[in-house]
PDB file of N, CA and C in Angstrom:
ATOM      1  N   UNK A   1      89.601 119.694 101.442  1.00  0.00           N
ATOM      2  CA  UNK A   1      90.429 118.531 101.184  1.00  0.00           C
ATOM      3  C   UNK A   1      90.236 117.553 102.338  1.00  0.00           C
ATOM      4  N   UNK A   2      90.691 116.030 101.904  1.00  0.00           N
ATOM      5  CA  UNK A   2      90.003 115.120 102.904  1.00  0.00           C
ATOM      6  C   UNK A   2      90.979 113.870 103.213  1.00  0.00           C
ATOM      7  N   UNK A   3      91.300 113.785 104.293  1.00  0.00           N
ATOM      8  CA  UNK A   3      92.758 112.778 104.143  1.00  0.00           C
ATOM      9  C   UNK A   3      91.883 111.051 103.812  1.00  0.00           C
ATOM     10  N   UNK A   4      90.615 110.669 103.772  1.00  0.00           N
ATOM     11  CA  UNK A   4      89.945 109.636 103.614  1.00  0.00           C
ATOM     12  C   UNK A   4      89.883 109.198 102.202  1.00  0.00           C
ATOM     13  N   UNK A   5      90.145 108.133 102.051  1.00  0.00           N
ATOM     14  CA  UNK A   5      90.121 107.565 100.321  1.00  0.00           C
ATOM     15  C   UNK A   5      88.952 107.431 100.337  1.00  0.00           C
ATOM     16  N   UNK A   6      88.222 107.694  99.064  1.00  0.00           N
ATOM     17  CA  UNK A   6      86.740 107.295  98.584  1.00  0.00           C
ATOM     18  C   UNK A   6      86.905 106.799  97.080  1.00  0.00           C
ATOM     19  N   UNK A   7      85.554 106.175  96.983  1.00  0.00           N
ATOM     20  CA  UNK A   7      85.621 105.854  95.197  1.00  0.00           C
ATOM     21  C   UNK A   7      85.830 106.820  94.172  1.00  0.00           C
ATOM     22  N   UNK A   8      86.654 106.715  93.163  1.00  0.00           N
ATOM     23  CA  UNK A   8      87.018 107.564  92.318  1.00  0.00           C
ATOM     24  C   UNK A   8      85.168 107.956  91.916  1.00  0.00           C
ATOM     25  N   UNK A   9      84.194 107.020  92.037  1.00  0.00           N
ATOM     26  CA  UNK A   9      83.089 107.634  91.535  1.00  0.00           C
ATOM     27  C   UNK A   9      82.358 108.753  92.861  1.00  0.00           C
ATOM     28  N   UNK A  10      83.043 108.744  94.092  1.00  0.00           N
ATOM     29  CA  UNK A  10      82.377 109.974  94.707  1.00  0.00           C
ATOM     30  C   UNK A  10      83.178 111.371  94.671  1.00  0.00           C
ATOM     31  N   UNK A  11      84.066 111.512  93.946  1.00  0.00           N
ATOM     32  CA  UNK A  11      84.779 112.768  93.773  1.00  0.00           C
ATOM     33  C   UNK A  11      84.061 113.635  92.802  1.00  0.00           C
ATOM     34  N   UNK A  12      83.574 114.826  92.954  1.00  0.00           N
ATOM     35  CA  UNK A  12      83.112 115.741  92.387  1.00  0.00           C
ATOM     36  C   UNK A  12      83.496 116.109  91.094  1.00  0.00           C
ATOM     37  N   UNK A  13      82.784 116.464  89.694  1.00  0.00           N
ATOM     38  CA  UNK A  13      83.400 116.859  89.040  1.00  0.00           C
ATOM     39  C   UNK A  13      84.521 118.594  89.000  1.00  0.00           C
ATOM     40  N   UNK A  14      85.222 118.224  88.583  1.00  0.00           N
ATOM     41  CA  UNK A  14      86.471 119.544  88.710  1.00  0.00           C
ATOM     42  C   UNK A  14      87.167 119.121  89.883  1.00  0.00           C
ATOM     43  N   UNK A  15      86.858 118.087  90.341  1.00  0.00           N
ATOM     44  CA  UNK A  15      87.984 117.889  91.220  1.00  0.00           C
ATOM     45  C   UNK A  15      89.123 117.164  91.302  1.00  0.00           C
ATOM     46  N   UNK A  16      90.407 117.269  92.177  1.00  0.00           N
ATOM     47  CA  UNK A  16      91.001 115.509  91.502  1.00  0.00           C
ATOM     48  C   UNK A  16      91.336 115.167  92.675  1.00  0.00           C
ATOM     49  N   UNK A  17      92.326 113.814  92.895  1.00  0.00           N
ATOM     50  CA  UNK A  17      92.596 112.445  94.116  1.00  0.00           C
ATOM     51  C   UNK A  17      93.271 112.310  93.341  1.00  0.00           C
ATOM     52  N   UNK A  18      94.417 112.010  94.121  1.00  0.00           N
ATOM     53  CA  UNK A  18      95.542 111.014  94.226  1.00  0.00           C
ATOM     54  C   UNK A  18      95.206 109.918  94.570  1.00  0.00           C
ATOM     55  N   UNK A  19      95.293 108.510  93.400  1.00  0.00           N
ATOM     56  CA  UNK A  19      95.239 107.231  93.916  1.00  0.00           C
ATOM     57  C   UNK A  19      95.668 106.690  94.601  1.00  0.00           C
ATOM     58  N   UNK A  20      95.279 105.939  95.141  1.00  0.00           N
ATOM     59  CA  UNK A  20      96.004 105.220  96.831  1.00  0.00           C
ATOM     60  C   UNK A  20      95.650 103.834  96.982  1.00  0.00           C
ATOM     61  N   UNK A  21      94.487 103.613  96.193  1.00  0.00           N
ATOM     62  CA  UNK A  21      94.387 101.801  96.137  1.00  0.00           C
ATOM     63  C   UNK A  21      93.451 101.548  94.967  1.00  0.00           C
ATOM     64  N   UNK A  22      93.891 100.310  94.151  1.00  0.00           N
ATOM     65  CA  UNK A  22      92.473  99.879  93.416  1.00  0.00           C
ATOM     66  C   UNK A  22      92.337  98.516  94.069  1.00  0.00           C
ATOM     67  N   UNK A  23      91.056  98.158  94.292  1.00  0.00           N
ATOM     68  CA  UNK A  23      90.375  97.150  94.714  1.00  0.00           C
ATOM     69  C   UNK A  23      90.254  96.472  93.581  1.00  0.00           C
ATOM     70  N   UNK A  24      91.114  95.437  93.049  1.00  0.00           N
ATOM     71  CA  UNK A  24      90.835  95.076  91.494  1.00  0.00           C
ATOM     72  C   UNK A  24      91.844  93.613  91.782  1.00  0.00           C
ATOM     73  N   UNK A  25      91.176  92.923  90.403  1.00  0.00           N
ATOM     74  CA  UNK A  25      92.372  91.346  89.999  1.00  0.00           C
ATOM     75  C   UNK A  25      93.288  92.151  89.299  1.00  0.00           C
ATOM     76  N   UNK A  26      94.363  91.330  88.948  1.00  0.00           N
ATOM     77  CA  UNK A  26      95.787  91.681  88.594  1.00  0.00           C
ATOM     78  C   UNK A  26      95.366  92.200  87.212  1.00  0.00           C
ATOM     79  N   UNK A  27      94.560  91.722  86.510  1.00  0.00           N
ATOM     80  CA  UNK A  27      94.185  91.914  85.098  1.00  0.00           C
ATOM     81  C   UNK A  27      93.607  93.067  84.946  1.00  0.00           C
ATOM     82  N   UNK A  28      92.886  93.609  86.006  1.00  0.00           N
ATOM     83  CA  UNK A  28      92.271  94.809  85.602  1.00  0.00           C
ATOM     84  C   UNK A  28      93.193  96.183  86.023  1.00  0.00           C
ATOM     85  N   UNK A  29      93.778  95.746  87.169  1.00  0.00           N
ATOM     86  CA  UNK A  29      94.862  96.720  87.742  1.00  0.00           C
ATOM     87  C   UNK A  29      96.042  96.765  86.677  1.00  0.00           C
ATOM     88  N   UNK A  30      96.269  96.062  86.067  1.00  0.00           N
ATOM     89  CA  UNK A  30      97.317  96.233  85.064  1.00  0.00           C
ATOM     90  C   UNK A  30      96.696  97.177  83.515  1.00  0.00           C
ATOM     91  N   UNK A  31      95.354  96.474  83.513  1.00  0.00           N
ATOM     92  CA  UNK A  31      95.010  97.979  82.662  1.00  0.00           C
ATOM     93  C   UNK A  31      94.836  99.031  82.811  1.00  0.00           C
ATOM     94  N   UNK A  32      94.509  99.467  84.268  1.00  0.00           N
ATOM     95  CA  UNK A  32      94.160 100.608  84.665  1.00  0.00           C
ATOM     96  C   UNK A  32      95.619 101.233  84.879  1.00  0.00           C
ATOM     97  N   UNK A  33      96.348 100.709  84.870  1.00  0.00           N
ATOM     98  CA  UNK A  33      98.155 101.251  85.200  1.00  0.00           C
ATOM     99  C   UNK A  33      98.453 101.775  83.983  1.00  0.00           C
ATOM    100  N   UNK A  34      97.883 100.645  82.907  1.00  0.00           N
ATOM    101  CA  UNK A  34      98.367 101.134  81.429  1.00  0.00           C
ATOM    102  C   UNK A  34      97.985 102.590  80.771  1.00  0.00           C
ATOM    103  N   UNK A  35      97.061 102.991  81.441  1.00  0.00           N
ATOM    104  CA  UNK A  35      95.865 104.025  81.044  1.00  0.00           C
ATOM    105  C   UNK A  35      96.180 105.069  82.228  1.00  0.00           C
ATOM    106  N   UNK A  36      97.581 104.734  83.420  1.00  0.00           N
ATOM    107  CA  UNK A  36      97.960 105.844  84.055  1.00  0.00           C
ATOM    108  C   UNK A  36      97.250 105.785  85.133  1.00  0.00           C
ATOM    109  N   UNK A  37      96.140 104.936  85.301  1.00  0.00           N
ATOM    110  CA  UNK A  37      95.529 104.889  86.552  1.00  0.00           C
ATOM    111  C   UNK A  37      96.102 104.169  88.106  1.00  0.00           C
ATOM    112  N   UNK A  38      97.521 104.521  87.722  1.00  0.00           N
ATOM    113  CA  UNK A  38      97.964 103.958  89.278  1.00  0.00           C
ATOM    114  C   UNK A  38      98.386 104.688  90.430  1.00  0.00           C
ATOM    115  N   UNK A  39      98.507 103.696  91.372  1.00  0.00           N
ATOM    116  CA  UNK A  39      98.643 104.093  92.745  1.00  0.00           C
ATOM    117  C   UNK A  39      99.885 105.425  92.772  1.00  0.00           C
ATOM    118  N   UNK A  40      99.263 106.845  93.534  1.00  0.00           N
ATOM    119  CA  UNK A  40     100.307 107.602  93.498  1.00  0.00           C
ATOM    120  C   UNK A  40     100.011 108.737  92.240  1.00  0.00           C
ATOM    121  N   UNK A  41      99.262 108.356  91.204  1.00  0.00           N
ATOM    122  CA  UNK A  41      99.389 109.612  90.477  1.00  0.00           C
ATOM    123  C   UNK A  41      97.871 109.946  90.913  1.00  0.00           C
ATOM    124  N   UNK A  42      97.953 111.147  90.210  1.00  0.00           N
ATOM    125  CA  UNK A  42      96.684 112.173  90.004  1.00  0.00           C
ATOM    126  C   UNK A  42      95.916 112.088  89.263  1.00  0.00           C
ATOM    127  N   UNK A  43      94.527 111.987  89.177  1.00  0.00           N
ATOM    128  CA  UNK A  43      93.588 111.958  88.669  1.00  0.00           C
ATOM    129  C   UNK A  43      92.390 113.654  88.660  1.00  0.00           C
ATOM    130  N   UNK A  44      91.880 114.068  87.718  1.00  0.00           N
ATOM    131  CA  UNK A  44      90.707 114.915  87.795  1.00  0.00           C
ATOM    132  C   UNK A  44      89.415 114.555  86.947  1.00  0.00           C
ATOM    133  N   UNK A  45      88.209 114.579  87.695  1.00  0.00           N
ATOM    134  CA  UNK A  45      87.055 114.158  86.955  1.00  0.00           C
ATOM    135  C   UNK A  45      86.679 115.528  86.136  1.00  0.00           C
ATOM    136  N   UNK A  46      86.527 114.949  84.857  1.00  0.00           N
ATOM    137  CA  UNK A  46      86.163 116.122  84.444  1.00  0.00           C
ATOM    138  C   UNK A  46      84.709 116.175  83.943  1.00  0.00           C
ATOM    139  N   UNK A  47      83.974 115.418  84.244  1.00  0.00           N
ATOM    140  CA  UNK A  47      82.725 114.763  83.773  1.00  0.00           C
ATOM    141  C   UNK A  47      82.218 113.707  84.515  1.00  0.00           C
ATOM    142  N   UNK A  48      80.768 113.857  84.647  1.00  0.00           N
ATOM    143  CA  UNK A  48      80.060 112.840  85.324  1.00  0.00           C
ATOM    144  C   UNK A  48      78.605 112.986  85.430  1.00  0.00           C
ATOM    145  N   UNK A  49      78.149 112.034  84.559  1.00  0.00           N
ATOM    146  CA  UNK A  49      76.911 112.863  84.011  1.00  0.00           C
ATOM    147  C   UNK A  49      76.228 111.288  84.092  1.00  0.00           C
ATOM    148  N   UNK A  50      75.947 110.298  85.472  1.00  0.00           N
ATOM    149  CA  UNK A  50      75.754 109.555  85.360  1.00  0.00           C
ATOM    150  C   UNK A  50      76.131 107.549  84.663  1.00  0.00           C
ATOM    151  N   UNK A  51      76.652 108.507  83.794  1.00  0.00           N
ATOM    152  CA  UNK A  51      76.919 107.163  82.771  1.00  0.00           C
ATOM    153  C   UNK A  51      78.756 106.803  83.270  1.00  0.00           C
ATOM    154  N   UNK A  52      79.581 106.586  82.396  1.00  0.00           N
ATOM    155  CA  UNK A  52      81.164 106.717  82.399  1.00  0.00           C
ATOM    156  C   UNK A  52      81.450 107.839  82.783  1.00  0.00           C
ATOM    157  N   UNK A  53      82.478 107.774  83.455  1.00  0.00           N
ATOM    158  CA  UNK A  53      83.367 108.860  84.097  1.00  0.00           C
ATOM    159  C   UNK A  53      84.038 109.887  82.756  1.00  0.00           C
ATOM    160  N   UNK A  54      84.300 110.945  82.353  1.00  0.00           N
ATOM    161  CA  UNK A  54      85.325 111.255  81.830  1.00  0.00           C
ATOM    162  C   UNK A  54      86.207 112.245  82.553  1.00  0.00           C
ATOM    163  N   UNK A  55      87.473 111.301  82.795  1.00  0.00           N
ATOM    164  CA  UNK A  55      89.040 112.086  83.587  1.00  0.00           C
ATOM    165  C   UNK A  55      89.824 112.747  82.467  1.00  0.00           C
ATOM    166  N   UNK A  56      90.655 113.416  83.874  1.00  0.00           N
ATOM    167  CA  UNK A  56      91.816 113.641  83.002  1.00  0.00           C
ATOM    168  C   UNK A  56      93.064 113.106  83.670  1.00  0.00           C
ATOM    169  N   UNK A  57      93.905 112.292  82.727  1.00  0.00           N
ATOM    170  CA  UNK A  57      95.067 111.675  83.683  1.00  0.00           C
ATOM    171  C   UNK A  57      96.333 112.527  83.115  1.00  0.00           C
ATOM    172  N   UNK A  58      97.106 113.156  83.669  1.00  0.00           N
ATOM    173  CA  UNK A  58      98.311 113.936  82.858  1.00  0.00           C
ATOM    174  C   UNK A  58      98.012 114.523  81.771  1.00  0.00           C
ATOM    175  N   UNK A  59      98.044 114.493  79.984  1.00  0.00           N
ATOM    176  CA  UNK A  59      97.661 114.788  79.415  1.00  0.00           C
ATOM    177  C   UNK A  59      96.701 114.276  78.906  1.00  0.00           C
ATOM    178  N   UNK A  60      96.252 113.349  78.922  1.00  0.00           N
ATOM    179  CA  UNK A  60      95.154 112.263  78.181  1.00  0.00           C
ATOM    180  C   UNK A  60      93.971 112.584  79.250  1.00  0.00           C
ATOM    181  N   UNK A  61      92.606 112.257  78.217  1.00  0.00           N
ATOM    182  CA  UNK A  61      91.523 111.955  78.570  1.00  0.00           C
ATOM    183  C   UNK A  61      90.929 110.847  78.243  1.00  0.00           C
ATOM    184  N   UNK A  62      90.169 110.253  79.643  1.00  0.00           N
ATOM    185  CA  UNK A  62      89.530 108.574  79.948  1.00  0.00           C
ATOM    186  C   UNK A  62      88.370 108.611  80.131  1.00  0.00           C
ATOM    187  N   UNK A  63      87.160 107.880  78.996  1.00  0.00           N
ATOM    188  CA  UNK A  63      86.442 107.402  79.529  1.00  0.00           C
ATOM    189  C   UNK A  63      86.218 106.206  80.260  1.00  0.00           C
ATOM    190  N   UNK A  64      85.870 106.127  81.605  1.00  0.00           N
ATOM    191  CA  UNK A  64      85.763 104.775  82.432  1.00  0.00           C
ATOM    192  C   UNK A  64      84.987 104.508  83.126  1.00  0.00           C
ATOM    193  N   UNK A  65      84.240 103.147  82.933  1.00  0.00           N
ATOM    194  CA  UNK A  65      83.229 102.761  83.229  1.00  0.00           C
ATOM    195  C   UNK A  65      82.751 102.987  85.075  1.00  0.00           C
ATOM    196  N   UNK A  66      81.577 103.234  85.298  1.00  0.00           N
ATOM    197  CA  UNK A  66      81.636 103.389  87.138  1.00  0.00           C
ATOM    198  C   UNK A  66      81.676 102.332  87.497  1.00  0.00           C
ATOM    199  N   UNK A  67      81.914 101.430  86.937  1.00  0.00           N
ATOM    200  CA  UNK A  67      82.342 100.022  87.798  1.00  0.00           C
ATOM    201  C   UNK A  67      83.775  99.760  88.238  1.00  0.00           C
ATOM    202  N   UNK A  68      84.353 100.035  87.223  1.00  0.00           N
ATOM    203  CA  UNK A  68      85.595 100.085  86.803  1.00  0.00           C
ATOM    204  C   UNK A  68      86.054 101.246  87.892  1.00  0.00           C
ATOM    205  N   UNK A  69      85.635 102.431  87.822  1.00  0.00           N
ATOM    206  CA  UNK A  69      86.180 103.611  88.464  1.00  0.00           C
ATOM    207  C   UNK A  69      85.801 103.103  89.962  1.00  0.00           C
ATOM    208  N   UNK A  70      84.493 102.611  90.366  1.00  0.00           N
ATOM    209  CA  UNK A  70      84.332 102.121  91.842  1.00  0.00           C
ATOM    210  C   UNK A  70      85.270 101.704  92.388  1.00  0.00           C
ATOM    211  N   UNK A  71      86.335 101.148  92.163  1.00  0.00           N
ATOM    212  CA  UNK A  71      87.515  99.855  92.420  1.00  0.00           C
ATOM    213  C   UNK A  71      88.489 100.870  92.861  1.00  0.00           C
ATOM    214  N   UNK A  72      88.693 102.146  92.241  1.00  0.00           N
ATOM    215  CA  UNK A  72      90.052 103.013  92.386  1.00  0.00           C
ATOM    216  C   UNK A  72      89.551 103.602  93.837  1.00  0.00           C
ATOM    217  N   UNK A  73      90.476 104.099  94.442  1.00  0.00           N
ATOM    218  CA  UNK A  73      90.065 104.832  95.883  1.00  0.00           C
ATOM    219  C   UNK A  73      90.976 105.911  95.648  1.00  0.00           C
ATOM    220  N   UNK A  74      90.283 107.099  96.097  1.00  0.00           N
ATOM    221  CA  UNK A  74      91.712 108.460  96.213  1.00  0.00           C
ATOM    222  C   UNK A  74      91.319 109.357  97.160  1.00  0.00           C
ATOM    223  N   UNK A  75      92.080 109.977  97.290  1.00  0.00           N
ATOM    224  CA  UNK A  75      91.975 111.191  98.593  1.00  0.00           C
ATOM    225  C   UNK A  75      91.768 112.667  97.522  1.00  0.00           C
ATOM    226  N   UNK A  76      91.215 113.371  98.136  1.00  0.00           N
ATOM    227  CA  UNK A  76      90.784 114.528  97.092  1.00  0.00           C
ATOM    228  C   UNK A  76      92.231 115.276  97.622  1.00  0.00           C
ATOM    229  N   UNK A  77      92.242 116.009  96.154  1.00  0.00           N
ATOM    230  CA  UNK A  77      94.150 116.514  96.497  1.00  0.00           C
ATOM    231  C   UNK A  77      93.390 117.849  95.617  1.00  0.00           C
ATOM    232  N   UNK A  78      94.285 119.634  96.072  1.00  0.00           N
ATOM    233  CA  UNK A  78      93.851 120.336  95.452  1.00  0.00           C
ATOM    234  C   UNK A  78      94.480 120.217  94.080  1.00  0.00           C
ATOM    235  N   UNK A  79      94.167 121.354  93.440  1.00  0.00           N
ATOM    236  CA  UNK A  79      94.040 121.313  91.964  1.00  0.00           C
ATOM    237  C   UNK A  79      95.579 122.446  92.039  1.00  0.00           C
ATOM    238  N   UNK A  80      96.822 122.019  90.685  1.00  0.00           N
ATOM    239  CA  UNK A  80      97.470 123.411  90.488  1.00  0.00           C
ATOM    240  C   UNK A  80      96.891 124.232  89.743  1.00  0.00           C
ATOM    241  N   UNK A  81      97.434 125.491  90.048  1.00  0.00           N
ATOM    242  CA  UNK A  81      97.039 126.765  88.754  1.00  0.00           C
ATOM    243  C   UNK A  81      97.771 126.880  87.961  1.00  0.00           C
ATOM    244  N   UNK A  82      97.762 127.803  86.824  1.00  0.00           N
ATOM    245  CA  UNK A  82      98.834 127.825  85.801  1.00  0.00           C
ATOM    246  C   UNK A  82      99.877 127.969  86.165  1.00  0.00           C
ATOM    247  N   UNK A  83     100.390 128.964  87.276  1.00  0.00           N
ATOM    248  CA  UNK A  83     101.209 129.301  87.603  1.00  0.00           C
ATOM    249  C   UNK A  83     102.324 128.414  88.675  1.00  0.00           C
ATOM    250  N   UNK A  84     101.535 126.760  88.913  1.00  0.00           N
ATOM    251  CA  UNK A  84     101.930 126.354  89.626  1.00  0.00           C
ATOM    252  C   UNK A  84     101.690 125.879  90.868  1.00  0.00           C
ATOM    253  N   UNK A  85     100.886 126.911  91.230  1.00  0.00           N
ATOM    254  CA  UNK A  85     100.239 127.398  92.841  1.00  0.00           C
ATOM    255  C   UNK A  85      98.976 126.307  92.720  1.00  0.00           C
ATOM    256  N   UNK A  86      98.094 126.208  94.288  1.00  0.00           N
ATOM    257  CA  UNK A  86      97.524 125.163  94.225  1.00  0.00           C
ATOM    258  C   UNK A  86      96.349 126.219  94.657  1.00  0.00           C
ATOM    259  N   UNK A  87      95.240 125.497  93.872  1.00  0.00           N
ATOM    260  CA  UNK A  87      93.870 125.803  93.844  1.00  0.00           C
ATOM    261  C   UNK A  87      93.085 125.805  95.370  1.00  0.00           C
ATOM    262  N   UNK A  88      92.717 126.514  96.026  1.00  0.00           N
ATOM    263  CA  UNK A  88      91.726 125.337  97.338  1.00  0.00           C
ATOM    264  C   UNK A  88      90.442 124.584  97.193  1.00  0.00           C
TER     265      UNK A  88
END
């Protein structure tokens, strides 16, 4: 784990970040809020195979463009287990 924000596009897949900034105009930050992508929640990549990102935000899954995802910044945060407990 890494207390440094990076682009949501350098986080590993299976991993997730807590958002902490998007580098964005009001217009795009307001969609990305709409779609759960804001400052403070959790994010996990669950895919990344070059092209669009595919996350997982709470229950929903996002495809989002790496341009789009470049803009978000997060700190890699561990993962919970079923039980609650946190992954390392």
């Amino acid at each position: 784990m890494t207390d440094r924000a990076m682009p949501l596009t350098m986080l590993p897949p299976g991993r997730a970040g807590r958002i902490v900034e998007i580098h964005a105009g009001q217009r795009l930050k307001q969609r990305l809020v709409g779609m759960g992508l804001a400052p403070g929640n959790t994010v996990q990549v669950l895919q990344d195979n070059g092209g669009p990102l595919l996350l997982a935000v709470g229950e929903s899954r996002i495809a989002l463009g790496r341009g789009m995802a470049h803009k978000i910044l997060v700190q890699s945060v561990p993962l919970p287990t079923p039980r609650g407990e946190f992954a390392p």
